[in-house]
Protein backbone atom coordinates (compact mmCIF):
# COMPACT_ATOMS: atom_id res chain seq x y z
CA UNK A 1 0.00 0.00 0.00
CA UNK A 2 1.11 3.19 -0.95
CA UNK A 3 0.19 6.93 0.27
CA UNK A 4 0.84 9.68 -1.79
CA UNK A 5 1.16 13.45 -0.58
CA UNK A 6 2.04 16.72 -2.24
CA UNK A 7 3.48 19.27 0.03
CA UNK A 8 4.83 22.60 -1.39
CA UNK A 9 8.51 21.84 -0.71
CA UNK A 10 8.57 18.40 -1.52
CA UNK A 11 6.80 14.78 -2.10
CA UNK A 12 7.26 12.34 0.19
CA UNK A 13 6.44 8.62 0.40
CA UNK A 14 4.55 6.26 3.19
CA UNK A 15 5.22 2.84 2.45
CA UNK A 16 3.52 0.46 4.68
CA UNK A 17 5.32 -2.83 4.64
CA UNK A 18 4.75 -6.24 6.22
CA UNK A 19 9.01 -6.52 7.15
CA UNK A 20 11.61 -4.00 7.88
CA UNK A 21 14.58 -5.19 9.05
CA UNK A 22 17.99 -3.61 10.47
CA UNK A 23 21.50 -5.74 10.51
CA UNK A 24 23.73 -4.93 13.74
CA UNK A 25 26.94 -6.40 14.25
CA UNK A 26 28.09 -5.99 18.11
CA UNK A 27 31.32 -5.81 19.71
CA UNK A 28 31.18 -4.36 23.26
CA UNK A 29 33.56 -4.68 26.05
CA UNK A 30 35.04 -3.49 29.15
CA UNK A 31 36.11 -3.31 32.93
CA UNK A 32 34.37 -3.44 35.56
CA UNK A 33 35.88 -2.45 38.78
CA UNK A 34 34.81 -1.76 42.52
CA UNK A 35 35.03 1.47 44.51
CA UNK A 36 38.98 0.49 45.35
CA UNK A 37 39.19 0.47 41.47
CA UNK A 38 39.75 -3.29 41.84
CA UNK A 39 37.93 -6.03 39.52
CA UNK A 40 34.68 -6.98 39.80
CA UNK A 41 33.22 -10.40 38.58
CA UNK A 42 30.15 -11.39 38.61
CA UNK A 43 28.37 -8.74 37.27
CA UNK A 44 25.75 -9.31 34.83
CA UNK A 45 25.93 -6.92 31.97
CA UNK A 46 23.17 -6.67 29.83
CA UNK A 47 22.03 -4.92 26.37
CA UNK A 48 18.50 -3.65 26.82
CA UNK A 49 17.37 -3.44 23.28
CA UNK A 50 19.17 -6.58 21.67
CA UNK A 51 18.30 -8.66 25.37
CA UNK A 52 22.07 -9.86 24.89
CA UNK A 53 23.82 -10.73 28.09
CA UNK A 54 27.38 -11.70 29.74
CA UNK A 55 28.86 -11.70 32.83
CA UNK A 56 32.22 -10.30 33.85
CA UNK A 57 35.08 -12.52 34.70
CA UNK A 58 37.70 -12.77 37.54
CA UNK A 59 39.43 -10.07 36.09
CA UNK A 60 36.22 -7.77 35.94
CA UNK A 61 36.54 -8.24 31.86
CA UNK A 62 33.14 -8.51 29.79
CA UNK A 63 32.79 -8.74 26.02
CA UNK A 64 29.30 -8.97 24.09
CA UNK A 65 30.37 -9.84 20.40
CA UNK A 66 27.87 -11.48 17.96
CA UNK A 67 27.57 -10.23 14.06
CA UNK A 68 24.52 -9.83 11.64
CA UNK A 69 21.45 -9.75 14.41
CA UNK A 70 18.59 -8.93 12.53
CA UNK A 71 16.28 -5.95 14.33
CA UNK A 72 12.69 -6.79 13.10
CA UNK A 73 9.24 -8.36 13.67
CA UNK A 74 10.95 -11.07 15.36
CA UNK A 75 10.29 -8.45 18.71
CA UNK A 76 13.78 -6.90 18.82
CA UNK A 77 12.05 -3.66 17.45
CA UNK A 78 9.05 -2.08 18.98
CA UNK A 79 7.53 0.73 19.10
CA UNK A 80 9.76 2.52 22.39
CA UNK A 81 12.75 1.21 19.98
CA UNK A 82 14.59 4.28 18.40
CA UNK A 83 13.40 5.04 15.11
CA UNK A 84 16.17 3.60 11.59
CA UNK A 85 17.34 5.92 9.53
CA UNK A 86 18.56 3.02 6.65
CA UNK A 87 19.10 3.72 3.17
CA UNK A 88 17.60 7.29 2.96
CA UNK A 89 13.95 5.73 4.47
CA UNK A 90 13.40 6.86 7.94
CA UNK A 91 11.94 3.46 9.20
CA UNK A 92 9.57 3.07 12.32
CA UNK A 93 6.77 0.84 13.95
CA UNK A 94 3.15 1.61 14.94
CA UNK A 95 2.38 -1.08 17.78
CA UNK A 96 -1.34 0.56 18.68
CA UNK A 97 -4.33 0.21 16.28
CA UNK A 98 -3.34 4.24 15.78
CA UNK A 99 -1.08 7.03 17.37
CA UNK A 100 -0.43 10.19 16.44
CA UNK A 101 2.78 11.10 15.07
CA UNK A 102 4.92 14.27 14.23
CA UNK A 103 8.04 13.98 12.26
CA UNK A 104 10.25 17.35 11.36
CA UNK A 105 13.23 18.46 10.51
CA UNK A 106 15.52 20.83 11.70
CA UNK A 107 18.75 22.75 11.28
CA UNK A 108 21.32 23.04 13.48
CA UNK A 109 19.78 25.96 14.92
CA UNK A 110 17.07 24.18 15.83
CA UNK A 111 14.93 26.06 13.42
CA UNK A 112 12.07 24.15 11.75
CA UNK A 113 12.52 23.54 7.94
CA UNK A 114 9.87 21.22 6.92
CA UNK A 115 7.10 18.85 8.57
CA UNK A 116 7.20 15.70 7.14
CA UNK A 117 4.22 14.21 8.76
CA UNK A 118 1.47 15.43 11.57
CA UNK A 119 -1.24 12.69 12.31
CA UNK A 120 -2.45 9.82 13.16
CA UNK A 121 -1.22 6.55 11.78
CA UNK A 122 -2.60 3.02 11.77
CA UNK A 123 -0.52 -0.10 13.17
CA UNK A 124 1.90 -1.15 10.81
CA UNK A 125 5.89 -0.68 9.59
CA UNK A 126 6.34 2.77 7.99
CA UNK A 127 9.34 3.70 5.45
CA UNK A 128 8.83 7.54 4.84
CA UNK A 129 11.47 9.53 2.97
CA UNK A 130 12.48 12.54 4.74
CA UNK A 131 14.30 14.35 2.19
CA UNK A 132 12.86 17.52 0.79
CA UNK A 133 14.87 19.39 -1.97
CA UNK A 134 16.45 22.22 -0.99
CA UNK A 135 18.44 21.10 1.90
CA UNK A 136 21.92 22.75 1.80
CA UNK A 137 23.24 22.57 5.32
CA UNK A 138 26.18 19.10 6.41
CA UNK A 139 23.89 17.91 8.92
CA UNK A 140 20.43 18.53 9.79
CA UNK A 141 18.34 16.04 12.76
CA UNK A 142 15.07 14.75 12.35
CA UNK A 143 12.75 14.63 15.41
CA UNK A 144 10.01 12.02 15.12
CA UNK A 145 7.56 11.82 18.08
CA UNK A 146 5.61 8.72 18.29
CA UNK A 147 2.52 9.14 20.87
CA UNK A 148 4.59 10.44 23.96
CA UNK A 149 7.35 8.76 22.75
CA UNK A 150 10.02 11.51 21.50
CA UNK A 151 13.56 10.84 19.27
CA UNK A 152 16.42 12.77 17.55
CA UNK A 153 17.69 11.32 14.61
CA UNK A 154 21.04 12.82 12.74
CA UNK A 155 20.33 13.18 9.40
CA UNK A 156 22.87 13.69 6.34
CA UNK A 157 22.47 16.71 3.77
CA UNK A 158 22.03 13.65 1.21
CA UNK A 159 20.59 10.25 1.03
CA UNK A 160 23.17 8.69 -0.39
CA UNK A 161 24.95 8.38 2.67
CA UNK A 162 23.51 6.50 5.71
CA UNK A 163 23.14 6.92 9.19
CA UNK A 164 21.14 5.28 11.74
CA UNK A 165 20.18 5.15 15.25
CA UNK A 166 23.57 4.41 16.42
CA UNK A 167 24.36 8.06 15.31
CA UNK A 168 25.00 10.39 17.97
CA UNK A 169 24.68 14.49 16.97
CA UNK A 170 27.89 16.44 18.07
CA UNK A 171 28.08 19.83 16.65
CA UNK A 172 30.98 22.41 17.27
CA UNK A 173 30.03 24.21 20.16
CA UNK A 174 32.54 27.38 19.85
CA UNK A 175 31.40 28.17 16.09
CA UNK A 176 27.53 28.26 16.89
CA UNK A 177 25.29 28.66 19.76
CA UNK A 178 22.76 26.25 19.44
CA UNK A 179 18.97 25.61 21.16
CA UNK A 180 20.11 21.70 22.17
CA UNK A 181 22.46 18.93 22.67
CA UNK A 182 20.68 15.85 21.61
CA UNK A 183 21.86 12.42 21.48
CA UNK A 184 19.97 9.25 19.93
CA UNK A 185 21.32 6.16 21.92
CA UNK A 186 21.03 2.96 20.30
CA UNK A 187 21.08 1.04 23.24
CA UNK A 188 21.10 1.00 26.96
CA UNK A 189 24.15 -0.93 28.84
CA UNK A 190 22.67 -2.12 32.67
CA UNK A 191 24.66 -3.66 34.80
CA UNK A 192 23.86 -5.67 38.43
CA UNK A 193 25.37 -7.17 40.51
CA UNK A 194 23.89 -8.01 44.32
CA UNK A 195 25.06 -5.59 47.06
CA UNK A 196 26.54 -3.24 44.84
CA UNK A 197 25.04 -0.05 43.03
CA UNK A 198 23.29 -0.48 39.63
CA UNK A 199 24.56 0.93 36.99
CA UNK A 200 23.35 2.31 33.44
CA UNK A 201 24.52 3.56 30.19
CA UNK A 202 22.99 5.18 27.31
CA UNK A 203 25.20 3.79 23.99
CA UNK A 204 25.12 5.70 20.47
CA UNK A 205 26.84 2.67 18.72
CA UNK A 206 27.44 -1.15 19.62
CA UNK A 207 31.31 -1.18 19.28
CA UNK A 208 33.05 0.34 21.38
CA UNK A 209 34.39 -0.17 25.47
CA UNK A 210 32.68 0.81 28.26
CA UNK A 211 34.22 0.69 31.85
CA UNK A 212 32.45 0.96 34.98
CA UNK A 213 32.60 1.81 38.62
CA UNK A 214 30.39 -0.05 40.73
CA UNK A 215 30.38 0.51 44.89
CA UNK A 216 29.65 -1.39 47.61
CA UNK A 217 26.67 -0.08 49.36
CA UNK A 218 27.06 -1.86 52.46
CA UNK A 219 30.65 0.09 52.43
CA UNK A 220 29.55 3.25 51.24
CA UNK A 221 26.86 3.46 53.88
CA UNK A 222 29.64 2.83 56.51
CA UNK A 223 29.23 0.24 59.21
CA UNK A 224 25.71 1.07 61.10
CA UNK A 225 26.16 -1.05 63.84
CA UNK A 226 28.47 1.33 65.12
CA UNK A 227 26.18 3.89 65.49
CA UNK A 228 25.53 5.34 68.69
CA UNK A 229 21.66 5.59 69.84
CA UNK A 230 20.73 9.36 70.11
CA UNK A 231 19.61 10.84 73.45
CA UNK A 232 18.07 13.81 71.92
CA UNK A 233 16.04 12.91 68.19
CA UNK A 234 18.57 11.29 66.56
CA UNK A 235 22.14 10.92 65.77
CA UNK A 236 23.84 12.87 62.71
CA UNK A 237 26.28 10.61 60.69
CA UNK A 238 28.78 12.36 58.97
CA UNK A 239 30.96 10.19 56.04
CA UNK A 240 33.99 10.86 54.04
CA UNK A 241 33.27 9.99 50.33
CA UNK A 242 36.05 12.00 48.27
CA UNK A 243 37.79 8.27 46.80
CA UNK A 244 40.86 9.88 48.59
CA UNK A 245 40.81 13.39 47.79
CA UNK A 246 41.03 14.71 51.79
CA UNK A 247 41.34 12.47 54.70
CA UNK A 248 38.59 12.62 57.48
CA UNK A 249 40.84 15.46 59.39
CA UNK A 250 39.95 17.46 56.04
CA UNK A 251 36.64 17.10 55.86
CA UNK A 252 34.26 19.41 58.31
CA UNK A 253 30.49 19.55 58.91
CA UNK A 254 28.85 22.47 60.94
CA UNK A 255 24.93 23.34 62.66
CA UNK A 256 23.95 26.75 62.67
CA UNK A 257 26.09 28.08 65.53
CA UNK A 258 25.23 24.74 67.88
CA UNK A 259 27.97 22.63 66.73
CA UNK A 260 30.58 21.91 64.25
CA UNK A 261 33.86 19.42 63.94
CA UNK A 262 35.93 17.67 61.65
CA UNK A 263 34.45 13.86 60.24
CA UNK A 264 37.77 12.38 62.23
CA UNK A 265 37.08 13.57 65.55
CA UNK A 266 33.33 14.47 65.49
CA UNK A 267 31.76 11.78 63.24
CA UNK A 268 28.86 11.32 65.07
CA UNK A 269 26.26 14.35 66.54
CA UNK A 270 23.34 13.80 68.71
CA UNK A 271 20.95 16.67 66.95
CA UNK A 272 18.11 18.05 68.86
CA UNK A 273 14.68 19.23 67.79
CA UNK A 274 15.02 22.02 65.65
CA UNK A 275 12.77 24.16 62.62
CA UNK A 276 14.51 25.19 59.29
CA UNK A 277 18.03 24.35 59.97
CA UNK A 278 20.77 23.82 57.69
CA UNK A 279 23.63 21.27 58.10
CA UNK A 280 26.65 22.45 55.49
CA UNK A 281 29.87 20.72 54.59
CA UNK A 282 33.41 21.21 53.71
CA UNK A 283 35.78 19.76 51.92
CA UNK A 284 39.41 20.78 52.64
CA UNK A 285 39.00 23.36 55.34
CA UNK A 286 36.51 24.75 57.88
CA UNK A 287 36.07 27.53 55.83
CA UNK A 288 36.82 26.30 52.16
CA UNK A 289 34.85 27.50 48.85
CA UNK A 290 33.91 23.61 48.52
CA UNK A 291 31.05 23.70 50.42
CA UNK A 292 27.26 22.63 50.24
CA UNK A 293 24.56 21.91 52.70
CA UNK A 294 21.12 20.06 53.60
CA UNK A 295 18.23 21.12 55.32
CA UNK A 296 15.94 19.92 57.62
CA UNK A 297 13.07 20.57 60.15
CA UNK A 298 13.17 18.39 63.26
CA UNK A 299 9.70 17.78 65.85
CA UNK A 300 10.19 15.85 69.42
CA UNK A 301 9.26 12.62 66.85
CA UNK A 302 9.64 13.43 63.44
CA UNK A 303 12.32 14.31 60.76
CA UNK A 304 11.41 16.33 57.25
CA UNK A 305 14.39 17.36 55.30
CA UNK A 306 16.10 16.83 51.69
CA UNK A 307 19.27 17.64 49.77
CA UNK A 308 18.85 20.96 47.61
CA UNK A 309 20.30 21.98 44.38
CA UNK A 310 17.92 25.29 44.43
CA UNK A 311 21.00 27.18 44.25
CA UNK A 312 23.89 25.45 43.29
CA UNK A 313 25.85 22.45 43.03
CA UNK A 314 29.69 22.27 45.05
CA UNK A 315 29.88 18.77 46.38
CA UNK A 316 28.07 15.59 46.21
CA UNK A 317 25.60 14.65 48.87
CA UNK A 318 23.58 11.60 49.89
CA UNK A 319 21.66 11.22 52.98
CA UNK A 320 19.97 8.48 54.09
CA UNK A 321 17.40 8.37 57.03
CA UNK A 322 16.90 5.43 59.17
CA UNK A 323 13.69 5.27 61.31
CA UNK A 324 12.63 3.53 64.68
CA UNK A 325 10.16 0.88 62.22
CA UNK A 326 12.59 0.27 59.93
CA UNK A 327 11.74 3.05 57.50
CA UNK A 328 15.05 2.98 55.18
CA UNK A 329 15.53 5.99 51.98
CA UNK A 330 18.56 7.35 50.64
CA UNK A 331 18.02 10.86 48.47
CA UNK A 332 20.65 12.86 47.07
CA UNK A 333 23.03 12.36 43.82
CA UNK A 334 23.99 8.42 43.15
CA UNK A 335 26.89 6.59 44.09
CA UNK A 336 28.17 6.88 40.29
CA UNK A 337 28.84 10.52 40.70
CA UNK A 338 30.56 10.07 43.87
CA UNK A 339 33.38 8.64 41.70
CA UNK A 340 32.96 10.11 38.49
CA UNK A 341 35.74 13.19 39.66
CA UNK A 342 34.96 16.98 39.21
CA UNK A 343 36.74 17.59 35.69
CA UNK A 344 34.24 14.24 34.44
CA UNK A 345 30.90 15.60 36.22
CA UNK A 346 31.48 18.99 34.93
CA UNK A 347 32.09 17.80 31.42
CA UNK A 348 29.30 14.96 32.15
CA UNK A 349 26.62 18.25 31.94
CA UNK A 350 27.90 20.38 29.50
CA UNK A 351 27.33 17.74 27.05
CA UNK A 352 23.86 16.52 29.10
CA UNK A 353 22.64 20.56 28.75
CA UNK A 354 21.86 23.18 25.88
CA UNK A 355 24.01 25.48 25.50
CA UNK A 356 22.35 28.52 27.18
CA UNK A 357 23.05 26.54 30.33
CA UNK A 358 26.72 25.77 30.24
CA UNK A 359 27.30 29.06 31.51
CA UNK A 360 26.09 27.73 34.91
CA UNK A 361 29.10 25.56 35.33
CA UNK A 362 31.58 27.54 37.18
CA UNK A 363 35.56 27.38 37.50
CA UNK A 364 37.71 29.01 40.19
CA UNK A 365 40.66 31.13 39.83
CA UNK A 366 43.19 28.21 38.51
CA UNK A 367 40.62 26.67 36.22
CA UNK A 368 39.64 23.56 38.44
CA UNK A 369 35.86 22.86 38.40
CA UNK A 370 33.77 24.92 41.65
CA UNK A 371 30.60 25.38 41.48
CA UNK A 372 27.34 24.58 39.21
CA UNK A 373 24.96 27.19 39.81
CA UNK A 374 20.92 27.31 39.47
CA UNK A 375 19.95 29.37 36.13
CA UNK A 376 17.75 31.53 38.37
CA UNK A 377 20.04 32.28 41.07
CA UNK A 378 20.57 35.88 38.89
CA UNK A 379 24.63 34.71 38.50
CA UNK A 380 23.65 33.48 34.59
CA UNK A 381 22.31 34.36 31.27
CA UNK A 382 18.71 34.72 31.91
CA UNK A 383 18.13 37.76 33.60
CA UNK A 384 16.56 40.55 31.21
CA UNK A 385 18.64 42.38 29.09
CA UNK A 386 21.34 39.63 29.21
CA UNK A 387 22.47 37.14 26.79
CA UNK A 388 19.27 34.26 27.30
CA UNK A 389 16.81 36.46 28.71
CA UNK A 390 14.11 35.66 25.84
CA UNK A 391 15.11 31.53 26.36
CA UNK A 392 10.93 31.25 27.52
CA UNK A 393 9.41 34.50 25.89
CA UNK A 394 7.83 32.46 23.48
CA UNK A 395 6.74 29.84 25.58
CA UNK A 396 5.35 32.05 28.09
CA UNK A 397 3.08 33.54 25.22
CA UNK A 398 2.15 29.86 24.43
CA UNK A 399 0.74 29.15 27.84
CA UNK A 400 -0.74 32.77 28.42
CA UNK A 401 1.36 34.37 30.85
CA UNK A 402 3.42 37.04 28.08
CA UNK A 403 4.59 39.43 30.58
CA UNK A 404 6.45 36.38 32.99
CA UNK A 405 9.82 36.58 32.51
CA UNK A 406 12.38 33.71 31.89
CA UNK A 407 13.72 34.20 35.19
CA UNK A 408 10.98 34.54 36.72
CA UNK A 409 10.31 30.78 35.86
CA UNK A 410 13.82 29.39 37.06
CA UNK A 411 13.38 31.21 40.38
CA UNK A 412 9.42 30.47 41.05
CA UNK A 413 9.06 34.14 41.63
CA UNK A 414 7.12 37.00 40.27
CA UNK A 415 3.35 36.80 39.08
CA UNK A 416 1.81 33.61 38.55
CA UNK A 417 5.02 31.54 39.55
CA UNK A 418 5.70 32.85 42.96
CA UNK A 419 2.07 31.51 44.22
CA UNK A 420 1.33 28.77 41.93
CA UNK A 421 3.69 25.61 42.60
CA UNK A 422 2.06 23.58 40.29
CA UNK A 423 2.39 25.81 36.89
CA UNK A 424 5.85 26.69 38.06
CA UNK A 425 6.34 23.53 37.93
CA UNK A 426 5.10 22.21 34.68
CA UNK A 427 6.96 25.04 33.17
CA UNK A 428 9.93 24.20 34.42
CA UNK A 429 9.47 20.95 33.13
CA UNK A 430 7.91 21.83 29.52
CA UNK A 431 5.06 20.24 30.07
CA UNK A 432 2.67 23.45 30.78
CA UNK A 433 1.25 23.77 27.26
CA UNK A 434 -0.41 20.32 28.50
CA UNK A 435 -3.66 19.16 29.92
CA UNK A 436 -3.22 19.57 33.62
CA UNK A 437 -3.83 16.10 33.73
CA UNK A 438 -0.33 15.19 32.60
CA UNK A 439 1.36 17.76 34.65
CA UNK A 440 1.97 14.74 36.87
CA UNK A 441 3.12 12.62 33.89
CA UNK A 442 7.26 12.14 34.95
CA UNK A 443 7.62 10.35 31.41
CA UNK A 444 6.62 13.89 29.42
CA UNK A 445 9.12 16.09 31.19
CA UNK A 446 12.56 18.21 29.76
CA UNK A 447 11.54 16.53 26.35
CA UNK A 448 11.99 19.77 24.68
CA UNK A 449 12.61 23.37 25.17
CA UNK A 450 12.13 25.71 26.72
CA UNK A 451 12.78 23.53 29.93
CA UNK A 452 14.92 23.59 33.17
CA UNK A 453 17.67 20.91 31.82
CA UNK A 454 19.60 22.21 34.90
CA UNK A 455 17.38 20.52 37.40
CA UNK A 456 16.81 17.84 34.44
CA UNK A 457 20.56 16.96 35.29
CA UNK A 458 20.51 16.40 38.84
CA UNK A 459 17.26 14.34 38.46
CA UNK A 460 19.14 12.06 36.19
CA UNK A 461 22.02 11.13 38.36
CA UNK A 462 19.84 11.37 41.81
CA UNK A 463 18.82 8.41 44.10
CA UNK A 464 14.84 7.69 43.03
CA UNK A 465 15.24 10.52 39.99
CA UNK A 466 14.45 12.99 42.87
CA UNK A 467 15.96 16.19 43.19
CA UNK A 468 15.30 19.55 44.74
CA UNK A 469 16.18 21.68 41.09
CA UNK A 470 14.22 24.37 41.23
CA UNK A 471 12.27 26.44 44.28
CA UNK A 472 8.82 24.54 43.38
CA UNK A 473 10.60 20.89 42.36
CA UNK A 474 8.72 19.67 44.96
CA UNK A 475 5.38 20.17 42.90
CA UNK A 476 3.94 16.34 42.12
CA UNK A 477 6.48 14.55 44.51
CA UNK A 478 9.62 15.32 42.68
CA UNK A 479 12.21 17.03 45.12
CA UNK A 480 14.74 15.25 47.42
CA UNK A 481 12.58 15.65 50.38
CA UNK A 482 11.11 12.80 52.95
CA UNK A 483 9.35 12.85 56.24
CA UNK A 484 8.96 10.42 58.99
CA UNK A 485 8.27 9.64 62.25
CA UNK A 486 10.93 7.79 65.15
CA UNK A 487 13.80 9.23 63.54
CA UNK A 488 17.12 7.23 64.52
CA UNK A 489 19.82 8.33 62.12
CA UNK A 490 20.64 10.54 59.17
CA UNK A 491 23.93 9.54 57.54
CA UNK A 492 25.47 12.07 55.62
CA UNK A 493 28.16 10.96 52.41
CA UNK A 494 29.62 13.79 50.86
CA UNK A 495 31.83 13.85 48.07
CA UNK A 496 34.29 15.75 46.05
């Protein structure tokens, strides 16, 4: 069956076919080591896509190598599986009787040059040609969104050359400022192993080597026998997680102006009831620029409390709270970015973030990494008359609010987002133009911008994809925060 359109730029074909299929060769390997950086075996590494497994050996090796595995009906490729650009056809799968789709291109600008299809489309395998005449850029991407399901696809000036979903877009950042960063991973890398973290990868091709870190959660956690019972609420655990950086001597943790020490001599504090108090860290000094905090409110019986990144990002922090009837959560960032190492995390999101927000990634005097900052802390870009201050202008007049400002969204402030947690929210998270139905939806946030990819990045490396982002994160559950009753300890890991 064939479906014929004429559009005013260009024709394009829908060919419905019974069989697509895609030929992948694979040849994956790697390390895996523990927290000590020695090897780990046993861990069961596992392609998500292709359902191909191994498991590393004594020497923490794994290798997944097969050749000519065929992606088609044979349930390998469905319709969450990233769209094929093969042989100039953009190739894709409706699972569901129908579902709406919108495929467009776009120039590196992200400016829209042509849309290739917008509506609904019957079950069945699609080959559409994307390619309308008068392209004349290298590269241009292709966004197809499939129901809720949303991809980027790089896309070659000409046909004659293919590319497909193992095609990650890289662009040269210091010759153009650009509206996104967008990757297409072919695959997803998860390993597990029991008692130590799980770990994930996104993959834009199947050769290649991966190593990993994996930790020891019993160690990371520390030994929690040792723990002495609090006579007040409950006892403050303070841990040394800087892989080495500064010795416990180094490492300092003070209350207000009730208490402070060193993680050496003062590991342990018995912490009284107490409303809206802070509990900040440093690394190196008592009074070094590496420094960060968590807050908390604290009843006779009850703890409420979270990590933040509401201003900034200096150091990693996990907590996890421990309660009387065995009530057990950890919040915070993940024990992956605990050994990751400044120069990597910082590099980790200016590649994860558009470009208008790598300006919030901060370097001291000699050049080593310092701080990331919140993009509506007034430090950035966004503020009006500088260089980003129209990043939500249009937005804004989408959703009906045209004198907001951009700022005004990434600090929750002003009129309607200083009173209205949940619309700051959704616009935060792109997803205000929606029903308010799906402002709960997790699955349909930071898909595109305008959005906060800021607090997008700390909810992708944080324990439970919580994180406190922005001033109204917590707006449908989504901020580092928990509250319980019978309190008996709050450990404290902190990182460098």
């Amino acid at each position: 069956m064939t479906v014929i359109k004429k559009y005013s730029l260009f024709i394009i074909f829908l060919i419905i076919t019974n069989l697509f299929s895609q030929q992948v060769n694979v040849n994956l390997s790697g390390t895996v080591r523990d927290q000590n950086k020695q090897p780990l075996s046993g861990v069961q590494v596992r392609l998500s896509a292709l359902n191909l497994s191994t498991t590393t050996d004594a020497n923490g090796k794994y290798s997944i190598t097969t050749s000519s595995i065929t992606m088609g009906l044979n349930g390998k490729l469905t319709a969450k599986a990233t769209p094929i650009l093969d042989n100039g056809l953009l190739k894709f799968r409706i699972e569901s009787p129908k579902e709406k789709v919108h495929i467009a291109i776009y120039d590196l600008l992200g400016k829209n040059v042509a849309t290739i299809v917008n509506s609904e489309l019957l079950k069945g395998d699609y080959n559409i040609n994307p390619y309308v005449s008068n392209l004349n850029s290298q590269v241009y991407f292709i966004k197809v969104k499939i129901g809720n399901d949303n991809y980027i696809i790089t896309m070659p000036v000409t046909s004659k050359k293919n590319l497909n979903a193992n095609s990650i877009l890289r662009r040269d950042f210091s010759k153009q400022e650009l509206l996104a960063k967008i990757a297409a991973a072919a695959d997803t890398l998860k390993l597990v192993k029991t008692g130590y973290s799980y770990e994930k990868k996104g993959i834009g091709s199947y050769i290649g080597v991966h190593d990993f870190i994996m930790v020891d959660t019993a160690w990371f956690w520390g030994d929690r026998s040792k723990i002495p019972k609090a006579t007040k609420v409950l006892t403050y655990v303070f841990l040394n997680r800087t892989n080495g950086k500064f010795t416990d001597a180094q490492m300092f943790w003070k209350f207000g102006n009730q208490a402070s020490g060193n993680f050496a001599d003062n590991a342990y504090y018995d912490m009284p009831a107490n409303s809206s108090g802070r509990v900040y860290v440093y690394a190196g000094s008592s009074n070094s620029q590496y420094n960060d905090f968590m807050e908390h409110t604290i009843s006779a019986t009850a703890w409420y409390g979270n990590t933040t990144r509401v201003d900034a990002f200096v150091l990693p922090i996990a907590i996890r709270l421990h309660c009387k009837d065995g009530y057990d959560e950890m919040l915070g960032e993940e024990y992956h970015v605990f050994f990751m190492g400044r120069d990597s995390l910082w590099k980790a999101y200016k590649e994860a973030v558009p470009v208008e927000f790598d300006t919030c990634a901060r370097y001291a005097s000699d050049g080593t990494p310092l701080r990331i900052i919140a993009p509506g802390k007034g430090e950035g870009v966004f503020n009006t008359g500088q260089k980003y201050a129209n990043y939500y202008t249009a937005y804004l007049q989408q959703i009906g609010y045209p004198n907001a400002t951009t700022n005004q969204v990434f600090s929750c402030s002003g009129t309607p987002f200083g009173s209205n947690a949940a619309l700051a929210g959704a616009t935060n998270r792109h997803v205000a133009h929606l029903p308010q139905a799906q402002w709960k939806d997790v699955s349909l946030y930071y898909k595109e911008a305008p959005a906060n990819f800021y607090a997008k990045f700390w909810h992708d490396h944080s324990f439970q994809g919580k994180a406190y982002g922005f001033a109204y994160d917590d707006a449908e559950g989504q901020a580092a925060y928990t509250a319980h009753n019978g309190p008996e300890y709050l450990i404290i890991a902190v990182g460098f």
